[in-house]
PDB file of N, CA and C in Angstrom:
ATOM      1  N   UNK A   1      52.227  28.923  -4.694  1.00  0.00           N
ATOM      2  CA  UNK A   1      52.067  28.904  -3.246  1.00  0.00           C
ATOM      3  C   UNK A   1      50.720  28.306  -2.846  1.00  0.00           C
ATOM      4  N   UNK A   2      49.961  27.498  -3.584  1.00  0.00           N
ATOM      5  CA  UNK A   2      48.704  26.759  -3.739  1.00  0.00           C
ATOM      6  C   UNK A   2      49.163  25.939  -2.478  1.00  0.00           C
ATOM      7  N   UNK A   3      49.837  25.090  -2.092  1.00  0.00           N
ATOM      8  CA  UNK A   3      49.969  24.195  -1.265  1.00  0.00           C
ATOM      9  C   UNK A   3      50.512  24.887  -0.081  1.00  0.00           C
ATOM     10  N   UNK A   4      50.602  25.888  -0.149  1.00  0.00           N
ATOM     11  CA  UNK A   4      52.219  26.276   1.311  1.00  0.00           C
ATOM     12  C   UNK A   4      51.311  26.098   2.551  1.00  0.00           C
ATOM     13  N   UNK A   5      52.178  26.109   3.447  1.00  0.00           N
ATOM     14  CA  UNK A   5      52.226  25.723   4.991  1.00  0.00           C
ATOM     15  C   UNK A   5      52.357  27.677   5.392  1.00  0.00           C
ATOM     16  N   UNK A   6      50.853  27.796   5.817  1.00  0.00           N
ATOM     17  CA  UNK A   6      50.848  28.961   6.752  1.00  0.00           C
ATOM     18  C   UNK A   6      51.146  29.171   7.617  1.00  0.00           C
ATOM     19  N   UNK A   7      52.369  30.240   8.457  1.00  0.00           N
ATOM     20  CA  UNK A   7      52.629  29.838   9.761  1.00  0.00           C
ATOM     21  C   UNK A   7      52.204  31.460  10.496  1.00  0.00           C
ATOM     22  N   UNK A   8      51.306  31.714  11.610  1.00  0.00           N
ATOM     23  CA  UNK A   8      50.984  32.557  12.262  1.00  0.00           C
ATOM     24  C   UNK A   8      52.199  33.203  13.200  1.00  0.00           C
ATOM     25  N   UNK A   9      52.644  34.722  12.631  1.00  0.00           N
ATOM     26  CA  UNK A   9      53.767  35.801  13.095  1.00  0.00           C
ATOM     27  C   UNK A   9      53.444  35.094  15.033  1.00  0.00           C
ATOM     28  N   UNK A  10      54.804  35.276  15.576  1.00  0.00           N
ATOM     29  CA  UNK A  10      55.232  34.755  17.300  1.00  0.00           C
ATOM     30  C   UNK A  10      54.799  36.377  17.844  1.00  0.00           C
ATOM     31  N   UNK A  11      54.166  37.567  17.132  1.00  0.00           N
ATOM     32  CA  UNK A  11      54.065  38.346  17.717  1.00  0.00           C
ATOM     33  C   UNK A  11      52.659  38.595  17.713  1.00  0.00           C
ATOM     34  N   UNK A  12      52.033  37.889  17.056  1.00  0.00           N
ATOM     35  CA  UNK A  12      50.594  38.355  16.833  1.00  0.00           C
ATOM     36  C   UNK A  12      49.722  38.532  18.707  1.00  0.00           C
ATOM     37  N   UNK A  13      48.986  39.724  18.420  1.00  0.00           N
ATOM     38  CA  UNK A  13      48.310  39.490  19.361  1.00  0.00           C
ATOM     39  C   UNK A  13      46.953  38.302  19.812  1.00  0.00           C
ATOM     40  N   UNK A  14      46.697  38.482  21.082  1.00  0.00           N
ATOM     41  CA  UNK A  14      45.663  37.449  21.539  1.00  0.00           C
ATOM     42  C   UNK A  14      44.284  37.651  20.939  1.00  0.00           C
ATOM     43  N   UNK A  15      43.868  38.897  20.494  1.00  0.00           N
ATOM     44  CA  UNK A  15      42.953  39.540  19.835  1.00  0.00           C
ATOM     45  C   UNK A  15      42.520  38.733  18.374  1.00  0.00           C
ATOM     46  N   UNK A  16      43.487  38.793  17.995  1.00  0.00           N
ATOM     47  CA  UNK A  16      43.437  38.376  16.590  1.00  0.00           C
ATOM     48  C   UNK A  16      43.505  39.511  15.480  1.00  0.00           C
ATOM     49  N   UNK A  17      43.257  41.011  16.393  1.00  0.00           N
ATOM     50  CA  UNK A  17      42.993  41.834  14.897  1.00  0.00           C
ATOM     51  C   UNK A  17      44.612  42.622  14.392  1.00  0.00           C
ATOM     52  N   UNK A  18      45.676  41.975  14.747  1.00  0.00           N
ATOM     53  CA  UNK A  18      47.000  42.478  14.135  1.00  0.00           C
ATOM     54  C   UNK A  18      47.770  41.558  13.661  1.00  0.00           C
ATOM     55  N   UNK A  19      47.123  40.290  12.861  1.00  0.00           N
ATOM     56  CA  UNK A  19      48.280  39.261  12.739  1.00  0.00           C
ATOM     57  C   UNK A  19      48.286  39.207  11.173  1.00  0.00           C
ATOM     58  N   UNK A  20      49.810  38.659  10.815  1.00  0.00           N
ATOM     59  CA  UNK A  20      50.176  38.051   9.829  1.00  0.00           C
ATOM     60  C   UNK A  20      50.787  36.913  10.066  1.00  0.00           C
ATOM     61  N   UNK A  21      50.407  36.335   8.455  1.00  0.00           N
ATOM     62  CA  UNK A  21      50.983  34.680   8.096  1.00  0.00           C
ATOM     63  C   UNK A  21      51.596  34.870   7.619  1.00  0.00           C
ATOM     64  N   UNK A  22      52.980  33.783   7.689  1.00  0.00           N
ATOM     65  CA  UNK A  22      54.097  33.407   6.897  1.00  0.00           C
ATOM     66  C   UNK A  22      54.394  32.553   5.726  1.00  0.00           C
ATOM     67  N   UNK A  23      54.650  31.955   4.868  1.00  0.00           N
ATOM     68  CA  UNK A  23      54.820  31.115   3.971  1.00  0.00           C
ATOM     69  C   UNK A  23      55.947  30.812   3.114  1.00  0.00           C
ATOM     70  N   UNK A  24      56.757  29.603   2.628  1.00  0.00           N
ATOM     71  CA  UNK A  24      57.775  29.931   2.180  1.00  0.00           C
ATOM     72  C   UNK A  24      58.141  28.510   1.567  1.00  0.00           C
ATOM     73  N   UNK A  25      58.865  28.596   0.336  1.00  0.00           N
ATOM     74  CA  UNK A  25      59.389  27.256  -0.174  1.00  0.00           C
ATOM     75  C   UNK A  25      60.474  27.184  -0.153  1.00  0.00           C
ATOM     76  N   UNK A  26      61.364  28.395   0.098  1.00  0.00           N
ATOM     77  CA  UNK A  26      62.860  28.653  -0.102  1.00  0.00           C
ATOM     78  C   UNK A  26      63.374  29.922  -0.002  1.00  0.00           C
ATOM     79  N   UNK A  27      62.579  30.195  -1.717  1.00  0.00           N
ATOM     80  CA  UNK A  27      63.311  30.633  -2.418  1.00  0.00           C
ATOM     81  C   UNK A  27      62.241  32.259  -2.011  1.00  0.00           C
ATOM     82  N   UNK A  28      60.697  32.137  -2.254  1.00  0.00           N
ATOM     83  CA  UNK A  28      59.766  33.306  -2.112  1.00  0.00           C
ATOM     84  C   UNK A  28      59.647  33.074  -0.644  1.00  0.00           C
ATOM     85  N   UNK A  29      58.900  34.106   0.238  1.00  0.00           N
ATOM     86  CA  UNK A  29      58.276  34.375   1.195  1.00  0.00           C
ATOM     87  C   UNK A  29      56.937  35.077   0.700  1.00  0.00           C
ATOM     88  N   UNK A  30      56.039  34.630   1.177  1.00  0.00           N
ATOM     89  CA  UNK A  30      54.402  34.781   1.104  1.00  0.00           C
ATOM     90  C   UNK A  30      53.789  35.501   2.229  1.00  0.00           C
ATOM     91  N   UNK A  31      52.991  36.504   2.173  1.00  0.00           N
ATOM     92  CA  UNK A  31      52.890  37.162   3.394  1.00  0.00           C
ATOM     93  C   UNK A  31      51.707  37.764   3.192  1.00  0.00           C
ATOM     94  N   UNK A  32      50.479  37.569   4.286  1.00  0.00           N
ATOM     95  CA  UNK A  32      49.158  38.176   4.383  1.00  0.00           C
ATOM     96  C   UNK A  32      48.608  38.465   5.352  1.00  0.00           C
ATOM     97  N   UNK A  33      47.207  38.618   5.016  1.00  0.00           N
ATOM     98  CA  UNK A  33      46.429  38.905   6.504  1.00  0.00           C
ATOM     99  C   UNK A  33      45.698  37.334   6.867  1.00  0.00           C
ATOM    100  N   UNK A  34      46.227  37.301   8.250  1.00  0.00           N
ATOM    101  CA  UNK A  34      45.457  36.252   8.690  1.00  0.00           C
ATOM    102  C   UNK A  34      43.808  36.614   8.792  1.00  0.00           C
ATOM    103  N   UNK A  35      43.325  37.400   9.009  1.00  0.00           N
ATOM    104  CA  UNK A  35      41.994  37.821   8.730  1.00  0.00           C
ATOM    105  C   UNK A  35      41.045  37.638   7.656  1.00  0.00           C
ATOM    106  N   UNK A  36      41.929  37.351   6.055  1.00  0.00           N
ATOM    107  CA  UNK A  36      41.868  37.649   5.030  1.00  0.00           C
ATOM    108  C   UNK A  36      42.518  36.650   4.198  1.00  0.00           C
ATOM    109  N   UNK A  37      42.221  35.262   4.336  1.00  0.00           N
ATOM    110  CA  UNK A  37      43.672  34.551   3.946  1.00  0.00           C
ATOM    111  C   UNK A  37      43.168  34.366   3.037  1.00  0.00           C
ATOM    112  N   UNK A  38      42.048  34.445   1.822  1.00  0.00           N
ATOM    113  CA  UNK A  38      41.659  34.461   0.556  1.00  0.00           C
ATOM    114  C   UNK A  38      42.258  35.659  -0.045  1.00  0.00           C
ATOM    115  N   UNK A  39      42.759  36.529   0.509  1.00  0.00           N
ATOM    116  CA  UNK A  39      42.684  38.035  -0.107  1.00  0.00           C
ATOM    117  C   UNK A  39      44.420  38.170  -0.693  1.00  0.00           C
ATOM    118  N   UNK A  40      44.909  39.177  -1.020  1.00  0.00           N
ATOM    119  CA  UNK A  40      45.766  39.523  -1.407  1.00  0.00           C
ATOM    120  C   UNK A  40      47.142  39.038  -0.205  1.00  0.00           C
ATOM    121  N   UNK A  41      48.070  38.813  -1.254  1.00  0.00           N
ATOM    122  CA  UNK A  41      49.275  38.674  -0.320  1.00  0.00           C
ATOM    123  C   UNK A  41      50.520  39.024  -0.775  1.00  0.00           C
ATOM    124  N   UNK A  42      51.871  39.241  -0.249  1.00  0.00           N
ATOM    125  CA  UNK A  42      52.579  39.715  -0.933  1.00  0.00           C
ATOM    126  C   UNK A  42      53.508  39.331  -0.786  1.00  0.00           C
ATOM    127  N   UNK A  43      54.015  38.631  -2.071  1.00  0.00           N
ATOM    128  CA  UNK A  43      55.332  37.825  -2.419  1.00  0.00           C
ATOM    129  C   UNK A  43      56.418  38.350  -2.486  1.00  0.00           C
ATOM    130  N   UNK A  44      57.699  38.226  -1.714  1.00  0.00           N
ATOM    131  CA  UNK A  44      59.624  38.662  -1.883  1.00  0.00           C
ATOM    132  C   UNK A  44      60.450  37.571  -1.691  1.00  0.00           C
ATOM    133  N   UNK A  45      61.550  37.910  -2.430  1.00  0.00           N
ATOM    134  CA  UNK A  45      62.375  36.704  -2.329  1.00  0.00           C
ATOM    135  C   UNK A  45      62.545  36.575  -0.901  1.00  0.00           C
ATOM    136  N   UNK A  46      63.462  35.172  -0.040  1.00  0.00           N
ATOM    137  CA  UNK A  46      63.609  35.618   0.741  1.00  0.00           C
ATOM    138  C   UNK A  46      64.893  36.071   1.553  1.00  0.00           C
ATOM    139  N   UNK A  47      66.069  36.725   0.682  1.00  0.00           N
ATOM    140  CA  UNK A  47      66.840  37.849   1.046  1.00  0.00           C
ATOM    141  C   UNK A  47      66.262  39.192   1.360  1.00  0.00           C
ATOM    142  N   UNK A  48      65.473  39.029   0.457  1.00  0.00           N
ATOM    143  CA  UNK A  48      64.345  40.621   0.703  1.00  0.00           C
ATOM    144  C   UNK A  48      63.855  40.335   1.738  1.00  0.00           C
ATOM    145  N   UNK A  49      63.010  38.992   2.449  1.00  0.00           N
ATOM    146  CA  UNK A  49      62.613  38.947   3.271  1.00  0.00           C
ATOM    147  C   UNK A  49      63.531  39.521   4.686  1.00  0.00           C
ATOM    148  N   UNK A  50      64.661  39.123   4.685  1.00  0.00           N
ATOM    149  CA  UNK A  50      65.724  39.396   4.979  1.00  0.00           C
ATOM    150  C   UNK A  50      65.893  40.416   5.724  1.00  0.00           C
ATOM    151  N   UNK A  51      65.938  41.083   4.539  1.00  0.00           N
ATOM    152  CA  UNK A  51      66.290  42.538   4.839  1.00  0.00           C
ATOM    153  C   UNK A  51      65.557  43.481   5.465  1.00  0.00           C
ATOM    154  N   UNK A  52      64.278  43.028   5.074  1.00  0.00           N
ATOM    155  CA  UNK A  52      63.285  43.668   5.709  1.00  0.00           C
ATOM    156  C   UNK A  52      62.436  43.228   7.370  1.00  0.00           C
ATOM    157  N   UNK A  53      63.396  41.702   7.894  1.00  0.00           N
ATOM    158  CA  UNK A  53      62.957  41.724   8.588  1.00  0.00           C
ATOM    159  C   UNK A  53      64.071  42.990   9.704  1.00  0.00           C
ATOM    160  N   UNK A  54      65.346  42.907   9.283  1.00  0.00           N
ATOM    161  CA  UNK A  54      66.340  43.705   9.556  1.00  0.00           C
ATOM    162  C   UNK A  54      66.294  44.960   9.923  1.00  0.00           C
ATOM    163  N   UNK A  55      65.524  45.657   9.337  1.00  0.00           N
ATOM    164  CA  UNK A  55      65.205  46.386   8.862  1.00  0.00           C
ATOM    165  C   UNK A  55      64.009  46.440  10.338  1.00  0.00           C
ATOM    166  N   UNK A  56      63.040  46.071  10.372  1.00  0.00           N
ATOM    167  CA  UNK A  56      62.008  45.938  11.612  1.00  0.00           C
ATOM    168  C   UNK A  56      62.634  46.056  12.346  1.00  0.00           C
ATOM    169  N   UNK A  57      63.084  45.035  12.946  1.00  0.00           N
ATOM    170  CA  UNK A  57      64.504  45.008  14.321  1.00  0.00           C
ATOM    171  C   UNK A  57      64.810  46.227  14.790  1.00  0.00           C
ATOM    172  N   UNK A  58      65.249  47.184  13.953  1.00  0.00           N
ATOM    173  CA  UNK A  58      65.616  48.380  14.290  1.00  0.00           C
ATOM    174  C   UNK A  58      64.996  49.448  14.702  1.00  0.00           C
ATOM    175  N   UNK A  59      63.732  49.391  14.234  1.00  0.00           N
ATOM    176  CA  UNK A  59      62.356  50.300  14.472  1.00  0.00           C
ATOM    177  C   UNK A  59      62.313  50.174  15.834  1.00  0.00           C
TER     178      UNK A  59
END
């Protein structure tokens, strides 16, 4: 994911201090803190992605 295309969450606030980035080649979804984009991030396929956005929706 050296090269990926970061894309900033459509929900993030104007603030800046609640956002996440997106990333994706297909097959993984890449996911971090925009605050932090050196730092840790966390990779799922993206059916998992999926599911879990599904999963939000409902909350």
């Amino acid at each position: 994911m050296s090269a990926a295309v970061w894309k900033k969450a459509s929900r993030s606030n104007e603030s800046g201090d609640a956002c996440i980035e997106l990333a994706s080649n297909g097959e993984i979804v890449a996911i971090r803190d925009s605050k932090d984009p050196g730092g840790p991030k966390v990779l799922v396929s993206s059916g998992e992605f999926r599911r879990l956005a599904e999963m939000l929706k409902d909350l």
